[in-house]
C-alpha atoms as a PDB file:
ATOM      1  CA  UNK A   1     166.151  19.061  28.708  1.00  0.00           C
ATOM      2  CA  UNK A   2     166.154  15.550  29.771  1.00  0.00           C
ATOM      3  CA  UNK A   3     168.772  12.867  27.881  1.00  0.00           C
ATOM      4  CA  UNK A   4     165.648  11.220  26.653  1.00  0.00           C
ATOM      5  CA  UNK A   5     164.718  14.587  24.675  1.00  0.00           C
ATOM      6  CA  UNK A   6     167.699  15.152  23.218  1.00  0.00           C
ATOM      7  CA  UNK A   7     168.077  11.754  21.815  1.00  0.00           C
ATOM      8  CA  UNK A   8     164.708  11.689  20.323  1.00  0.00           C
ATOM      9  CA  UNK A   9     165.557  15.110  19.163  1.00  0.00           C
ATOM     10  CA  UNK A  10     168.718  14.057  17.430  1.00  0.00           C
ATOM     11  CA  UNK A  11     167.531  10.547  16.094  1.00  0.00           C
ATOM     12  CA  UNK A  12     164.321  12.573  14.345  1.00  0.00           C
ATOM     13  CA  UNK A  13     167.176  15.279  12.559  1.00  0.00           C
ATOM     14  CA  UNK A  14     168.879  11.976  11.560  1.00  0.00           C
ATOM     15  CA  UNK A  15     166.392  10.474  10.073  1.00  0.00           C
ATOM     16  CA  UNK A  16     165.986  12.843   8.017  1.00  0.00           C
ATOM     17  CA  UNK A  17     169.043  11.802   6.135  1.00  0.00           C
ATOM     18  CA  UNK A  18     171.402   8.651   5.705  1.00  0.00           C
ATOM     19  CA  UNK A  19     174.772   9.666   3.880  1.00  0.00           C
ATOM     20  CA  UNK A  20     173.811  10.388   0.358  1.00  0.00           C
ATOM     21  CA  UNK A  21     170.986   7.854   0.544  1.00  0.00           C
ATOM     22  CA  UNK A  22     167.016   8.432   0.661  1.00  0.00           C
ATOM     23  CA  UNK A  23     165.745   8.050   4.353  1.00  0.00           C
ATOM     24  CA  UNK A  24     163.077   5.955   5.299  1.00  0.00           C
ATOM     25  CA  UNK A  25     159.478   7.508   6.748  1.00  0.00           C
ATOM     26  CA  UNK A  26     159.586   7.738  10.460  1.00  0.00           C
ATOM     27  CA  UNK A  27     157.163   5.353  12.435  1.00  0.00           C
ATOM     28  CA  UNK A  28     157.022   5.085  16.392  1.00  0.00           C
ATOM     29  CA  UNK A  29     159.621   6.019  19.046  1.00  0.00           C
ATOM     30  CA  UNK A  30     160.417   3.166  21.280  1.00  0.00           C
ATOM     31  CA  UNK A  31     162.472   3.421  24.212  1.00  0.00           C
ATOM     32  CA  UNK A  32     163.691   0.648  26.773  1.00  0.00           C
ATOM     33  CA  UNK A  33     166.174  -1.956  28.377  1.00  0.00           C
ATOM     34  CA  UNK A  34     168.034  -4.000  25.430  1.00  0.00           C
ATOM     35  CA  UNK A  35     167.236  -7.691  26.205  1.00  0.00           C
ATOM     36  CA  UNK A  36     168.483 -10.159  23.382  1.00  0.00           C
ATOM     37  CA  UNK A  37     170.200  -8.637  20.267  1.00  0.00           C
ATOM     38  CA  UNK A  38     171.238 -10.508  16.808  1.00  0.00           C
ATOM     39  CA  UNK A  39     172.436  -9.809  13.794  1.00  0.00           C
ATOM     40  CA  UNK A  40     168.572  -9.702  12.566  1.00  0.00           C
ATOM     41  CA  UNK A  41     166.728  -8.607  15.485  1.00  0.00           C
ATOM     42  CA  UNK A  42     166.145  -6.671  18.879  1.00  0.00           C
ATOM     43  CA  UNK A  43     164.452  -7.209  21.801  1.00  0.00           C
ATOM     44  CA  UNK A  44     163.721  -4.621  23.790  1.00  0.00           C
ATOM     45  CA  UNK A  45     161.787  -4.010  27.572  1.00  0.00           C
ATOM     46  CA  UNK A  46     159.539  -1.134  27.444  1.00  0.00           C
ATOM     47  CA  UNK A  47     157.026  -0.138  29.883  1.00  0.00           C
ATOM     48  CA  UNK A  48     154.349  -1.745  28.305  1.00  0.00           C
ATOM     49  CA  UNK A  49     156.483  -5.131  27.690  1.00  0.00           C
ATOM     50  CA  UNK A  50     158.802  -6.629  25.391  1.00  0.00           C
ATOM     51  CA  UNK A  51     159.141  -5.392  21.968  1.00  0.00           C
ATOM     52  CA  UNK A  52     160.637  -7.277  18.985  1.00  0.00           C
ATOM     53  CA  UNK A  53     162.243  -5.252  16.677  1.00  0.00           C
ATOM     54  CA  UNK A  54     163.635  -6.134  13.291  1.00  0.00           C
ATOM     55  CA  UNK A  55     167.348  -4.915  12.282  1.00  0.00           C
ATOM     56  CA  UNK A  56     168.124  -4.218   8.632  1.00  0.00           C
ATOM     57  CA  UNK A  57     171.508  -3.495   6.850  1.00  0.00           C
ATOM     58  CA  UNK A  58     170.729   0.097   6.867  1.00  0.00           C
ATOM     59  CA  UNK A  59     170.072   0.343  10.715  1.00  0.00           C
ATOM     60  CA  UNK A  60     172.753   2.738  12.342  1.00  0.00           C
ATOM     61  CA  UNK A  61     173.387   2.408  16.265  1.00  0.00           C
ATOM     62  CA  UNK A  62     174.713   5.366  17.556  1.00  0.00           C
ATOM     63  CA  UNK A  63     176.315   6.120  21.179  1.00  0.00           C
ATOM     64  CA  UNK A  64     177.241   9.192  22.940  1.00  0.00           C
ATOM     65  CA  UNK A  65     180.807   9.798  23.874  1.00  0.00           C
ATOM     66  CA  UNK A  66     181.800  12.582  26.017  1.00  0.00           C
ATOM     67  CA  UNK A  67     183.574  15.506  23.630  1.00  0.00           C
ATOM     68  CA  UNK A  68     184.987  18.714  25.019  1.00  0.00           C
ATOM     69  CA  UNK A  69     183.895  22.672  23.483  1.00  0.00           C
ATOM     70  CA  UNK A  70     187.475  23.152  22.034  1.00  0.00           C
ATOM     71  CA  UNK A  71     186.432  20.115  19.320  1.00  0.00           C
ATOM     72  CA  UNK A  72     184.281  22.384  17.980  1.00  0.00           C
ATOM     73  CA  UNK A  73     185.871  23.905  14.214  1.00  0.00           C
ATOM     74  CA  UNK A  74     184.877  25.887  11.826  1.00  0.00           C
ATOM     75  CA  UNK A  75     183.133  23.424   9.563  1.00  0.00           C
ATOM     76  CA  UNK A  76     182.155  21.300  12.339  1.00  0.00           C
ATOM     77  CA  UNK A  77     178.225  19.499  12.308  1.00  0.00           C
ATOM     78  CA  UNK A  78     176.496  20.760  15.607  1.00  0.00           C
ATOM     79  CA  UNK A  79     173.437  19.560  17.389  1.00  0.00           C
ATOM     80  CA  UNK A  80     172.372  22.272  19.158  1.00  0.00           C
ATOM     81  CA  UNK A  81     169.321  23.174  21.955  1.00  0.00           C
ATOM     82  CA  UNK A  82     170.205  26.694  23.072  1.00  0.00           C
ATOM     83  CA  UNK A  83     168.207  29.439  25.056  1.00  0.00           C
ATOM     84  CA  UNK A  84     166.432  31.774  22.712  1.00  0.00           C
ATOM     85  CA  UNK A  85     167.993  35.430  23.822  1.00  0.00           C
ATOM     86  CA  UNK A  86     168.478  38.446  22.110  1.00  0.00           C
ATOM     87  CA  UNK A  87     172.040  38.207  21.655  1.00  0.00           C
ATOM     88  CA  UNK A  88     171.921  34.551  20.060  1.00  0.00           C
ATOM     89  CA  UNK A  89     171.879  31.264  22.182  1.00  0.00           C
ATOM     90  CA  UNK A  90     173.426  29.613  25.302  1.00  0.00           C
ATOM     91  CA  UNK A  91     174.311  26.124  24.420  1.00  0.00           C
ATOM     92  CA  UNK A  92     172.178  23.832  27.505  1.00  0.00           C
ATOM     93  CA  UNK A  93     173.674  20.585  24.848  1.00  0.00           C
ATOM     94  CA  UNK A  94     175.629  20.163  21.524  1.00  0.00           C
ATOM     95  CA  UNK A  95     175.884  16.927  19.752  1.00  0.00           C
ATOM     96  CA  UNK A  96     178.576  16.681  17.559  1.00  0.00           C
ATOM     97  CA  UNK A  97     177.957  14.329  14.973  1.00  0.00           C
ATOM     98  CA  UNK A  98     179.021  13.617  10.981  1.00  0.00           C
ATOM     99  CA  UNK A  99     175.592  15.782   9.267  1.00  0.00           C
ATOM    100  CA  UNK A 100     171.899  15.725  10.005  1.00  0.00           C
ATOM    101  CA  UNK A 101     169.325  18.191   8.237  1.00  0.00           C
ATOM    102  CA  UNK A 102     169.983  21.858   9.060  1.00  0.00           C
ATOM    103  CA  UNK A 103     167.488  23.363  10.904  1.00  0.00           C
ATOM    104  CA  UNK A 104     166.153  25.603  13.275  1.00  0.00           C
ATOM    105  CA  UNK A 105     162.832  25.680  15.331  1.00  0.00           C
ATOM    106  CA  UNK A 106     161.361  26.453  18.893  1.00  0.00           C
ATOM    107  CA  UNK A 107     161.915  23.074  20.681  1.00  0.00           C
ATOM    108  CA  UNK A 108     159.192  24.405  23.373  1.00  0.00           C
ATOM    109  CA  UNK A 109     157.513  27.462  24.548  1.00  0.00           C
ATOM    110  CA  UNK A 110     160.335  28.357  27.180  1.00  0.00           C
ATOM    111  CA  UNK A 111     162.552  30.026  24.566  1.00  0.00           C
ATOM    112  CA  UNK A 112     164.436  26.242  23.778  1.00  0.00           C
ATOM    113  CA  UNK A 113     165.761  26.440  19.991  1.00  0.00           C
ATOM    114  CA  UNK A 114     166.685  23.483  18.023  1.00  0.00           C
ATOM    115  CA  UNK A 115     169.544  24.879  15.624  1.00  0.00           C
ATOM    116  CA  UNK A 116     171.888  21.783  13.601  1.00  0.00           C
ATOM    117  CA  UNK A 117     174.029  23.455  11.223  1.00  0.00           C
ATOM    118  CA  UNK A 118     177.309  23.751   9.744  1.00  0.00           C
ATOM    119  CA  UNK A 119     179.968  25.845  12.210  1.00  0.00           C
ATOM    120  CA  UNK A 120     180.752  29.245  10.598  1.00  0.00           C
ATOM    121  CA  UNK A 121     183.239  30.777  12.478  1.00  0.00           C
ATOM    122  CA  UNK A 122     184.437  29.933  16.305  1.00  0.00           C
ATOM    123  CA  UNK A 123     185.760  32.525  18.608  1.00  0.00           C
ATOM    124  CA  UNK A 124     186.789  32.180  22.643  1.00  0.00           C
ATOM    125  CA  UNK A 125     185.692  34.361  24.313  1.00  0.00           C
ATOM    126  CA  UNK A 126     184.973  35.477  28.499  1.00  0.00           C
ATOM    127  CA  UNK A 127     181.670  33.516  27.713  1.00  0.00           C
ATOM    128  CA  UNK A 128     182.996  30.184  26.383  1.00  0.00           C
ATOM    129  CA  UNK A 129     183.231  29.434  22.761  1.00  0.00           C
ATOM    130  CA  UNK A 130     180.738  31.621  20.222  1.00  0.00           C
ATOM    131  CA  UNK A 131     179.996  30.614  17.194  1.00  0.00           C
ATOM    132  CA  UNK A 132     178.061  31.351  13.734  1.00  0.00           C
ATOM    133  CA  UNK A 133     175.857  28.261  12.878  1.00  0.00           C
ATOM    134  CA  UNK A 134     174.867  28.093   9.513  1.00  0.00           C
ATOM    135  CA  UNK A 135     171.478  26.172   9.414  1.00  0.00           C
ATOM    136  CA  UNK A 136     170.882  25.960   5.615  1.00  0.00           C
ATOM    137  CA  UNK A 137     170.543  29.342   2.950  1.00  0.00           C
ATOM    138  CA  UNK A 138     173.292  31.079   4.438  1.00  0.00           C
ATOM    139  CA  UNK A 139     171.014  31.614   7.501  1.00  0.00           C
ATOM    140  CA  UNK A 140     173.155  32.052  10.733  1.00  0.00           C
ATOM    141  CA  UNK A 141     172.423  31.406  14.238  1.00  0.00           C
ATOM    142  CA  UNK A 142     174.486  32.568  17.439  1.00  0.00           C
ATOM    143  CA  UNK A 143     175.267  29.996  19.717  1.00  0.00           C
ATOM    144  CA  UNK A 144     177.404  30.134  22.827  1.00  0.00           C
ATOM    145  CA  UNK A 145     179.126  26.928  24.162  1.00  0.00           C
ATOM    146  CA  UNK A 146     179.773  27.791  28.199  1.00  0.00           C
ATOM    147  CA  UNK A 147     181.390  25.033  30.634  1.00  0.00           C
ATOM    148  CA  UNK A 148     178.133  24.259  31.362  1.00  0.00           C
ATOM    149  CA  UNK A 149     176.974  23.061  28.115  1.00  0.00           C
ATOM    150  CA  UNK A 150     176.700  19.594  27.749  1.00  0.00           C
ATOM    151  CA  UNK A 151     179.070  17.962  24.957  1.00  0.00           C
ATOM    152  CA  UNK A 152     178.759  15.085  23.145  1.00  0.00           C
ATOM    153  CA  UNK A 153     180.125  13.149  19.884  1.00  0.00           C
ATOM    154  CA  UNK A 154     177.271  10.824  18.974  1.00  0.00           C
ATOM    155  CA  UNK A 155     179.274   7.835  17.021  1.00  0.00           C
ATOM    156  CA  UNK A 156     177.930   4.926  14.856  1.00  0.00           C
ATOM    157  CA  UNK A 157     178.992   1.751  16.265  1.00  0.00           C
ATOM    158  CA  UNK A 158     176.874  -0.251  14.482  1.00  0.00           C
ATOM    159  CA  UNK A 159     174.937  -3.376  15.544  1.00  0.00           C
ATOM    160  CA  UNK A 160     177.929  -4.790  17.552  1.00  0.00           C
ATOM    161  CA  UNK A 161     177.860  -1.995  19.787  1.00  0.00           C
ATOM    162  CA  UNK A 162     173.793  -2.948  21.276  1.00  0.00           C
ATOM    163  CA  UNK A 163     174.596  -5.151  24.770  1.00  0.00           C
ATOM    164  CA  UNK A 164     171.959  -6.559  26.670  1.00  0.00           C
ATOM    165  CA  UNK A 165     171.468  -4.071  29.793  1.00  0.00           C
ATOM    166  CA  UNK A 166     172.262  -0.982  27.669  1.00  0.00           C
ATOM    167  CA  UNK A 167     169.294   1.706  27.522  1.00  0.00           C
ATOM    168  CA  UNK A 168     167.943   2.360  24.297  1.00  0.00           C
ATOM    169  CA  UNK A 169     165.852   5.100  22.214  1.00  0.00           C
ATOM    170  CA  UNK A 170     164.706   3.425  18.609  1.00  0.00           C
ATOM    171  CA  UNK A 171     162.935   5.054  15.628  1.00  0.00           C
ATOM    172  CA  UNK A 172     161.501   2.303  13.540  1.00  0.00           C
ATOM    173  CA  UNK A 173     160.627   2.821  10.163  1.00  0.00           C
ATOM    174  CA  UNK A 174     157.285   3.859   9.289  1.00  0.00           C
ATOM    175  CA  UNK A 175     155.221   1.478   7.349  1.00  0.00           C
ATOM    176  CA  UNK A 176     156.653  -1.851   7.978  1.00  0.00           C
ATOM    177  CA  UNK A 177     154.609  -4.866   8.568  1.00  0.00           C
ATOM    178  CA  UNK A 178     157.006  -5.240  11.758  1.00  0.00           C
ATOM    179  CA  UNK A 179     158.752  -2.490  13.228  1.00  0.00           C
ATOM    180  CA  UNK A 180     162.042  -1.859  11.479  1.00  0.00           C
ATOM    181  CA  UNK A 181     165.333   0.126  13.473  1.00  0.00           C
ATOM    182  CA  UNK A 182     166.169   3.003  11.449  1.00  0.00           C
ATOM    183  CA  UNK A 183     167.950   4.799  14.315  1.00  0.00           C
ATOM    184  CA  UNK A 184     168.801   3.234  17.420  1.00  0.00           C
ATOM    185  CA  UNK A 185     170.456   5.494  20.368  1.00  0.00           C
ATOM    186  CA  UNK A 186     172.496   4.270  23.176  1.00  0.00           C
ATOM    187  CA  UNK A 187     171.398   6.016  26.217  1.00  0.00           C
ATOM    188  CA  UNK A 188     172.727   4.626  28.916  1.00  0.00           C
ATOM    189  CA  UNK A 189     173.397   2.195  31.003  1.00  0.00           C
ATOM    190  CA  UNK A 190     170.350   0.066  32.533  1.00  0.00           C
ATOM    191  CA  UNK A 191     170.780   1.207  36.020  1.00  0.00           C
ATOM    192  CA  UNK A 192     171.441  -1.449  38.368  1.00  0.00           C
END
């Protein structure tokens, strides 16, 4: 699954909540190459141009930092895509992050599961680190973090943290007369 994919699938789960605060609707996905940033706006180069993209108070920036498997607790928030197999899934990415909606869905038709959830119970194990993910009504999912999983900590650093050159995913708000940041994900660098 491609960084891109992830990050859009992460910034939708997000969206669906905002502390203990009603979300906004959803509107487009925007990716692209920060160019200017304020306090009250973003620009943005996408492939069909330059975008200009309003920032409110309630915008959260978030950036990937690299975590390690042995961060994972037992109450820990996962993001998870894992391998649909009969005995539970093979982390290919986990995201930890502060809470998202619990879920847990086909992400595509190769077996790919979305699970976010609440950590159960962790174990290590020959296979890496297992663990029970509770994704909402005491449902469980098993999910196996291997040294091949990729780990992350996505972290809010806020409007401070967008720098011109930095890649960019954005979820704008749905409705707006201009399009609004809800979410906005630090992908990367712009490569040089």
């Amino acid at each position: 699954m491609s960084n891109r994919l992830a990050i859009a699938a992460v910034l939708t789960l997000l969206a669906g909540t905002a502390a203990a605060q009603q979300p906004p609707a959803m509107g487009q996905r925007l990716a692209g190459v920060v160019k200017a940033v304020d306090a009250s706006h973003l620009v943005i180069t996408t492939a069909t141009g330059d975008m200009d993209i309003a920032l409110a108070a309630k915008t959260r920036v978030l950036m990937r930092k690299a975590a390690k498997a042995d961060e994972i607790k037992a109450g820990s928030y996962l993001g998870t895509s894992n391998q649909n197999t009969p005995d539970g899934g093979k982390a290919t990415e986990v995201h930890l992050m502060e809470s998202t909606p619990n879920v847990h869905y086909a992400m595509n038709d190769k077996g790919l599961m979305m699970t976010n959830g609440r950590v159960k119970s962790v174990a290590k194990t020959a296979k890496g680190e297992e663990m029970e993910v509770d994704y909402g009504g005491a449902t469980t999912r098993h999910v196996v973090v291997t040294d091949e999983t990729s780990m992350t900590r996505m972290v809010d650093v806020g409007v401070a943290g967008l720098k011109p050159g930095l890649e960019v995913s954005v979820n704008t708000v749905a409705g707006e007369a201009r399009p609004t940041a809800a979410f906005i994900a630090i992908t990367a660098p712009a490569a040089k």
